[in-house]
C-alpha atoms as a PDB file:
ATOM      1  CA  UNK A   1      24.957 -76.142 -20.907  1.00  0.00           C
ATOM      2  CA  UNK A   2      23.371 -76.997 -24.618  1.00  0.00           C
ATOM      3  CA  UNK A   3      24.015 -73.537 -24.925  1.00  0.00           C
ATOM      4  CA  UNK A   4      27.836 -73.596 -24.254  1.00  0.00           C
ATOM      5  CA  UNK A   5      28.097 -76.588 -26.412  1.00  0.00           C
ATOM      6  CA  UNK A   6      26.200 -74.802 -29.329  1.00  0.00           C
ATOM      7  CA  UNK A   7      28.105 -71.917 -29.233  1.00  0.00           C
ATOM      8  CA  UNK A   8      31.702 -73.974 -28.706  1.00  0.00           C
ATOM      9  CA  UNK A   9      30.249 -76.093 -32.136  1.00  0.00           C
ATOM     10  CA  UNK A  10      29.887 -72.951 -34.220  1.00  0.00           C
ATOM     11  CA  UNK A  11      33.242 -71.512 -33.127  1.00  0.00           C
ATOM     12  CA  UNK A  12      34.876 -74.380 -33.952  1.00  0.00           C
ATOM     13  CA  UNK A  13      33.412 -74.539 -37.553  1.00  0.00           C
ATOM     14  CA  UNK A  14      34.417 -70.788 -37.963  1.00  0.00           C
ATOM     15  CA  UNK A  15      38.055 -71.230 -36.740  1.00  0.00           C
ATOM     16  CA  UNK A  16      38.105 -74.345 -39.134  1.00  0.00           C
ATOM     17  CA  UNK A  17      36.639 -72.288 -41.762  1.00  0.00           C
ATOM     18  CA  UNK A  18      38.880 -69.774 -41.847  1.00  0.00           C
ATOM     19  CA  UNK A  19      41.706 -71.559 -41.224  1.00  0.00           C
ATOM     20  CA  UNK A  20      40.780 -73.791 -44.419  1.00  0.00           C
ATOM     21  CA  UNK A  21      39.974 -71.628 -46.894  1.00  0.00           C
ATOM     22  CA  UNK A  22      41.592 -68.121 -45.843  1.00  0.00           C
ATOM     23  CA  UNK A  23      45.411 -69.859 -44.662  1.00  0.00           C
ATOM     24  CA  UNK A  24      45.106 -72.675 -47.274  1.00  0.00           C
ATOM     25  CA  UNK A  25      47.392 -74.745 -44.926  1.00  0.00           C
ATOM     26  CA  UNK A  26      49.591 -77.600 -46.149  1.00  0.00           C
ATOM     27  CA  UNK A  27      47.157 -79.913 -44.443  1.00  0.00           C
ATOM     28  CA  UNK A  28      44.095 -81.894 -45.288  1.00  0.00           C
ATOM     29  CA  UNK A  29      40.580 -80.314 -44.028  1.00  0.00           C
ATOM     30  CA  UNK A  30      40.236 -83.083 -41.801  1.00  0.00           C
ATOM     31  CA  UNK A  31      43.654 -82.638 -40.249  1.00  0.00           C
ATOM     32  CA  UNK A  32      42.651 -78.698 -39.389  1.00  0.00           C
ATOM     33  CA  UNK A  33      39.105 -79.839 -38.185  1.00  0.00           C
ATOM     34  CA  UNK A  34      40.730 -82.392 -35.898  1.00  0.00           C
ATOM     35  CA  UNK A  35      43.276 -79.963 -34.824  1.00  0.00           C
ATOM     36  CA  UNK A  36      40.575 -77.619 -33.742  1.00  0.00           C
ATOM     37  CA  UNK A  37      38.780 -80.601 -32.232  1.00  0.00           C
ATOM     38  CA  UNK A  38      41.740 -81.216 -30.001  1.00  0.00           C
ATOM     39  CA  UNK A  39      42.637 -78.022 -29.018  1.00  0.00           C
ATOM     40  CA  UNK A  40      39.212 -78.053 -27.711  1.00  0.00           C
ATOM     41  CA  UNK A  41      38.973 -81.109 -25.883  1.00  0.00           C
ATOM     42  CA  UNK A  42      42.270 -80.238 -24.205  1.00  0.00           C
ATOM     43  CA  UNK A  43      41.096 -77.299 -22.814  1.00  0.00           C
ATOM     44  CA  UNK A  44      37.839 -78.999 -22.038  1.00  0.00           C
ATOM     45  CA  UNK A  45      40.322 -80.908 -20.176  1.00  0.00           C
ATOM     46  CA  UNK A  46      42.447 -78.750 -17.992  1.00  0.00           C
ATOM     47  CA  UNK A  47      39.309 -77.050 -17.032  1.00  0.00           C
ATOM     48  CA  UNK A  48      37.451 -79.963 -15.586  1.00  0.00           C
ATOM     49  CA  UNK A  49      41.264 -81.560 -13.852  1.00  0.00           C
ATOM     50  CA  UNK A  50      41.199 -77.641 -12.700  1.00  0.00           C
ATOM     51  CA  UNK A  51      37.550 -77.923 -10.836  1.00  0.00           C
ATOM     52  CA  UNK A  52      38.879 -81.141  -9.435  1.00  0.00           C
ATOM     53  CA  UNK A  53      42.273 -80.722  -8.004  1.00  0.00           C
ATOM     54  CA  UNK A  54      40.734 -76.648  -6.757  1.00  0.00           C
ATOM     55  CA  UNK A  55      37.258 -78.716  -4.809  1.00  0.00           C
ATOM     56  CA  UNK A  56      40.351 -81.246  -2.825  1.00  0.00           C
ATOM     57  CA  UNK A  57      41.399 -78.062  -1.078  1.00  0.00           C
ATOM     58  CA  UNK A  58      39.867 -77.258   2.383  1.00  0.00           C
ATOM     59  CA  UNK A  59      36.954 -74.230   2.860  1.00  0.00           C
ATOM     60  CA  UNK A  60      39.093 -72.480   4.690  1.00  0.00           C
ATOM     61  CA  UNK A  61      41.482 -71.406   1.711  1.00  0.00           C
ATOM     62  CA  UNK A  62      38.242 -70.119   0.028  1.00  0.00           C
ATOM     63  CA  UNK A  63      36.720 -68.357   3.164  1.00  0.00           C
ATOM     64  CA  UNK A  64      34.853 -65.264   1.528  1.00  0.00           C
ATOM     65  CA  UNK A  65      36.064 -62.338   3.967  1.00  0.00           C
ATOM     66  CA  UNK A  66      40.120 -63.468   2.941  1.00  0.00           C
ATOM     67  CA  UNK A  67      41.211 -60.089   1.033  1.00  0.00           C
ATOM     68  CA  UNK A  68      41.819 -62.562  -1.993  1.00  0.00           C
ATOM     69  CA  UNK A  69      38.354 -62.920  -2.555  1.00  0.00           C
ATOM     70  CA  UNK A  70      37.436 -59.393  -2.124  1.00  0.00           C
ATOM     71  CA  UNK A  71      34.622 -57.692  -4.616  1.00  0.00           C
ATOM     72  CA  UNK A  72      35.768 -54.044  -5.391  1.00  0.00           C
ATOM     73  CA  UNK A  73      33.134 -51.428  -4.950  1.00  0.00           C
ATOM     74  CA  UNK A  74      33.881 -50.690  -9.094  1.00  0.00           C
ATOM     75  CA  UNK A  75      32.996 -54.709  -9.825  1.00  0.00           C
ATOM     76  CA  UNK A  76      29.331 -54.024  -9.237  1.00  0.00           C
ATOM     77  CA  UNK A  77      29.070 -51.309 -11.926  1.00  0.00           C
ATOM     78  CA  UNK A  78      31.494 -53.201 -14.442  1.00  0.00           C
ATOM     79  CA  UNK A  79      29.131 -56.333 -14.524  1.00  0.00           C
ATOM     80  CA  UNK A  80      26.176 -54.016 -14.655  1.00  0.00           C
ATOM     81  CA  UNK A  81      27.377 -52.378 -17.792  1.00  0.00           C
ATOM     82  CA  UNK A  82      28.364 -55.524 -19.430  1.00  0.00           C
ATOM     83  CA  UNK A  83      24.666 -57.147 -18.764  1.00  0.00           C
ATOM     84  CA  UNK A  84      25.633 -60.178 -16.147  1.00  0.00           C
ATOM     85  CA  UNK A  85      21.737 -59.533 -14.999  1.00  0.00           C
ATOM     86  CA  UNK A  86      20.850 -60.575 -18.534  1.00  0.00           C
ATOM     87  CA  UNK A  87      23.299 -63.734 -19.213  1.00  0.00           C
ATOM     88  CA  UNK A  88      23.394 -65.074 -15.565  1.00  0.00           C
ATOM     89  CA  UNK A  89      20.820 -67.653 -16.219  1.00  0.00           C
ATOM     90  CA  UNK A  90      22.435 -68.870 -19.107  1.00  0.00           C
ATOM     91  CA  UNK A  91      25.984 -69.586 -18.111  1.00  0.00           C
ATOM     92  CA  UNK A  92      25.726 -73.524 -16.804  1.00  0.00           C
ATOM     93  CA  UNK A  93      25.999 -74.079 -13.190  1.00  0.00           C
ATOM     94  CA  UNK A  94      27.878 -77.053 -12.902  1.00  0.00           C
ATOM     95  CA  UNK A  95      28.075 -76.894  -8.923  1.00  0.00           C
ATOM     96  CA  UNK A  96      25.471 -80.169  -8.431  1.00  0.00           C
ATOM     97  CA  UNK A  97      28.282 -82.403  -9.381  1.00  0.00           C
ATOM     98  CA  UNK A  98      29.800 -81.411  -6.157  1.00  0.00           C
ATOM     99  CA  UNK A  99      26.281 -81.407  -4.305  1.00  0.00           C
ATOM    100  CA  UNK A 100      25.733 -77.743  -3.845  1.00  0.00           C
ATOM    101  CA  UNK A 101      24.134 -76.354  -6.686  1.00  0.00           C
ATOM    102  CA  UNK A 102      23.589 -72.386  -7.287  1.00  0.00           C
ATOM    103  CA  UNK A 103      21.082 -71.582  -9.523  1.00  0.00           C
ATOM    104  CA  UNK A 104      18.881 -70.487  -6.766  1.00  0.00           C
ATOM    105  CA  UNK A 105      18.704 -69.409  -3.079  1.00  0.00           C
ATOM    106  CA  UNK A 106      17.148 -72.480  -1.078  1.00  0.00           C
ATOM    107  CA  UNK A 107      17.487 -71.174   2.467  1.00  0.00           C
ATOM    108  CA  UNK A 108      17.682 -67.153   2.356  1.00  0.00           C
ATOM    109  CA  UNK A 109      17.414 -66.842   6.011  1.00  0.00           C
ATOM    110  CA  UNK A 110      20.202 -68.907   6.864  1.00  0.00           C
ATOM    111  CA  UNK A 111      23.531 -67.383   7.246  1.00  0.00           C
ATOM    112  CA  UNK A 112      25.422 -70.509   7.407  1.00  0.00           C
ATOM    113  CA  UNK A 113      23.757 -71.838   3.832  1.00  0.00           C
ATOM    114  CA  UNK A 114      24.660 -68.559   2.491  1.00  0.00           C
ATOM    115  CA  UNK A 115      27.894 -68.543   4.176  1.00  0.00           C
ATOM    116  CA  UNK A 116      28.490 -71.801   2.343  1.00  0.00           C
ATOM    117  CA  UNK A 117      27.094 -70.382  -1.107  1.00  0.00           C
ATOM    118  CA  UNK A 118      29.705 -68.123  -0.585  1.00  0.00           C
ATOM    119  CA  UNK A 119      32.744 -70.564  -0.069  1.00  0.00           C
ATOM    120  CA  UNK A 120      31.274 -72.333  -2.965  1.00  0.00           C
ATOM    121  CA  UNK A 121      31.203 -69.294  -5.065  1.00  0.00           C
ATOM    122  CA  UNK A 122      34.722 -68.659  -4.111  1.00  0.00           C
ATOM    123  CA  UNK A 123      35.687 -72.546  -5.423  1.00  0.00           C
ATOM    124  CA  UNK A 124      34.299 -71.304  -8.513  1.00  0.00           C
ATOM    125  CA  UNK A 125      35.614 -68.066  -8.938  1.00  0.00           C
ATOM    126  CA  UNK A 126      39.658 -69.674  -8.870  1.00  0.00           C
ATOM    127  CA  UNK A 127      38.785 -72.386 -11.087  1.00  0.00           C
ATOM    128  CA  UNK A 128      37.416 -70.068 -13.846  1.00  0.00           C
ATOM    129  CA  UNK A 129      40.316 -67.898 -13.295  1.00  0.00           C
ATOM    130  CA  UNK A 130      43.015 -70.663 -13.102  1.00  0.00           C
ATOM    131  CA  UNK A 131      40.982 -72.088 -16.908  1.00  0.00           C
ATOM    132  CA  UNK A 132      41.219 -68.630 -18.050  1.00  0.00           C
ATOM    133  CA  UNK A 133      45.630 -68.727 -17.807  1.00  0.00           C
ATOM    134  CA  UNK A 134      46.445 -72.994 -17.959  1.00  0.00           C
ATOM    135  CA  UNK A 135      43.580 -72.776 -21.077  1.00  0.00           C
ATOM    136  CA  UNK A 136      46.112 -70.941 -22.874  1.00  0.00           C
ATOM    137  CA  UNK A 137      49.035 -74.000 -22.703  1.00  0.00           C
ATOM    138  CA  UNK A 138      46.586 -75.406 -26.089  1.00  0.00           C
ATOM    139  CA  UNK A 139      49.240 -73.031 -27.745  1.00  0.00           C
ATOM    140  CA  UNK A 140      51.612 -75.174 -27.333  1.00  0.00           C
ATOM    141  CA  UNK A 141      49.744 -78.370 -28.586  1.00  0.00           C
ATOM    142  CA  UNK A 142      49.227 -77.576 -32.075  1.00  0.00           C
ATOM    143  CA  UNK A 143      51.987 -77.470 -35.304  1.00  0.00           C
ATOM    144  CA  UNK A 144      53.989 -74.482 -35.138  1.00  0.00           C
ATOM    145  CA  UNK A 145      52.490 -73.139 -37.954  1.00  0.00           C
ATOM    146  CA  UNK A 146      48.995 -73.253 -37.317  1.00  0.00           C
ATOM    147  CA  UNK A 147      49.360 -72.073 -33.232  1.00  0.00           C
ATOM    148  CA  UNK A 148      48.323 -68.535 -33.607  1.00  0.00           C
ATOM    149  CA  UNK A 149      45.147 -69.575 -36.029  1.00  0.00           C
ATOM    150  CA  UNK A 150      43.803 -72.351 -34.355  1.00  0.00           C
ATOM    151  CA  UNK A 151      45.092 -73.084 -30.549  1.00  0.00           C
ATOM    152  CA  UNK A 152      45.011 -68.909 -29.709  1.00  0.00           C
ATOM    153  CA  UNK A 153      41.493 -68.493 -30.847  1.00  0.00           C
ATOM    154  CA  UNK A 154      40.510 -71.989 -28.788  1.00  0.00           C
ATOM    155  CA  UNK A 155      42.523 -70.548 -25.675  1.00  0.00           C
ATOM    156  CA  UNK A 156      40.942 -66.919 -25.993  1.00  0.00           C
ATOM    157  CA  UNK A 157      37.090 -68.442 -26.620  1.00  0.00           C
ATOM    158  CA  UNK A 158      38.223 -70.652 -23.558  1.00  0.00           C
ATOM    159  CA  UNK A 159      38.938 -67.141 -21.507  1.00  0.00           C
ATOM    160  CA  UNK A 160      35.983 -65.936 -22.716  1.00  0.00           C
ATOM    161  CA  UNK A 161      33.772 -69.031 -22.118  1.00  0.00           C
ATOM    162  CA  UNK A 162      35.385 -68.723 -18.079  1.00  0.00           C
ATOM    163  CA  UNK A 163      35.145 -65.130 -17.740  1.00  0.00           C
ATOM    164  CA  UNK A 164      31.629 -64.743 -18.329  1.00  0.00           C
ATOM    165  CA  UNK A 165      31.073 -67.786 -14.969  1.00  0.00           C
ATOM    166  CA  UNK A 166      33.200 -65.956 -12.777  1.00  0.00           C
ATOM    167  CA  UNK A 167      31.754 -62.741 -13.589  1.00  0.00           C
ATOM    168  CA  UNK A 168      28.152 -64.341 -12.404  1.00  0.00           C
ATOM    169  CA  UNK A 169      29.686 -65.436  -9.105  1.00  0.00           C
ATOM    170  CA  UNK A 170      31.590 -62.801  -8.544  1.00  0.00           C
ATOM    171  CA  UNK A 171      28.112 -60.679  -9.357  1.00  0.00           C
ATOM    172  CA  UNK A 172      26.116 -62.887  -7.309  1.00  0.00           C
ATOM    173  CA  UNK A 173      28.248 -63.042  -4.200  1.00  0.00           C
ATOM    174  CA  UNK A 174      28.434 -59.203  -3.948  1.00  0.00           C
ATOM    175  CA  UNK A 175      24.513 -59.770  -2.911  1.00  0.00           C
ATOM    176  CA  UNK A 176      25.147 -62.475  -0.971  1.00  0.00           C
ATOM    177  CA  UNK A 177      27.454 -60.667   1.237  1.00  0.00           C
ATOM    178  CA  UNK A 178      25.319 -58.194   1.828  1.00  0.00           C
ATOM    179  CA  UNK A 179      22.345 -60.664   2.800  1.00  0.00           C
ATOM    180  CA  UNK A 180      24.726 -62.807   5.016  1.00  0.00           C
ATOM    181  CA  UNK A 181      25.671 -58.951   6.925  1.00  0.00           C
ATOM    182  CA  UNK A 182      21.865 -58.522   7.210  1.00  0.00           C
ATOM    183  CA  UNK A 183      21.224 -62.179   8.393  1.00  0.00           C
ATOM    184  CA  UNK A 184      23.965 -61.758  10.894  1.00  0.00           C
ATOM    185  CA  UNK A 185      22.810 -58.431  12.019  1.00  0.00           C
ATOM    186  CA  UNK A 186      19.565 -59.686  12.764  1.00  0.00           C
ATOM    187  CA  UNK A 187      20.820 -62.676  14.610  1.00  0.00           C
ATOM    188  CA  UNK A 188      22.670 -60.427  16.943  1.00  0.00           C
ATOM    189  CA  UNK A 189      19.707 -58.796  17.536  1.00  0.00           C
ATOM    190  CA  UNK A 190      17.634 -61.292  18.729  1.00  0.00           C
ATOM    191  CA  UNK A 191      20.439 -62.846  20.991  1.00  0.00           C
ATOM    192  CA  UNK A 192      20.718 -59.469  22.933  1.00  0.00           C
END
């Protein structure tokens, strides 16, 4: 998380940066830098009311097998070339708050847990992609002038900043699938 914060810090200062001394806009440095600051906090915003309102809706809407949620035999390469292996354990996992937490496996022989890691990966998967479209309504919270320098480059870090979660659950529940198949497997075979 102090990582996401960092990083949301120093593109902040750039966009202000920029925006001061490339643009020269009719307003006061503070003004920009506060402008920035909003933009932010607004999508900060929509993003948590989005984990919210998307965690009141039942499992069932987020059951893993629903062709909505389905991974695309392509998906596993694409996250492979862009290094999700490598920046997995770095994107915050902010699933504790709703008392399932996935940074790590705690019953890998149970196919309900992972059945449930699943669901919860699915939760996660529609919030990032709902922040990655409602982030970009910042546009429309900034002078007229200033939209396509300061709320665009919040709204596109924003998609950036929820594409790189959902491609880690989206990575991560490819694998799980295929241990919940084995798991399942293996329970049929000790029932017959």
């Amino acid at each position: 998380m102090k990582l996401y914060l960092i990083l949301i810090a120093i593109f902040n200062a750039i966009i202000d940066l920029l925006v001061i001394f490339l643009l020269k806009p009719a307003y006061e440095w503070y003004v920009i830098v506060g402008i920035t600051a909003g933009d932010t906090l607004i999508v900060f915003i929509i993003d948590l009311l989005l984990a919210i309102i998307v965690n009141k809706f039942p499992e069932k809407w987020f059951e893993p097998k629903k062709k909505i949620f389905r991974i695309f035999n392509w998906e596993k390469s694409f996250y492979e070339h862009i290094g999700v292996k490598h920046f997995k354990d770095h994107v915050p996992e902010l699933g504790k708050f709703k008392g399932f937490e996935k940074n790590t496996i705690q019953d890998p022989n149970n196919p309900e847990y992972i059945h449930k890691y699943m669901v919860e990966c699915c939760y996660g998967e529609v919030v990032h992609i709902l922040g990655i479209i409602i982030g970009f309504v910042t546009i429309f919270c900034c002078p007229f002038d200033l939209w396509l320098f300061i709320s665009l480059p919040v709204s596109v870090i924003n998609a950036f900043m929820c594409a790189l979660p959902h491609f880690t659950l989206r990575y991560n529940r490819k694998k799980l699938e295929k241990l919940y198949e084995a798991l399942e497997k293996r329970n049929k075979r000790k029932k017959a």
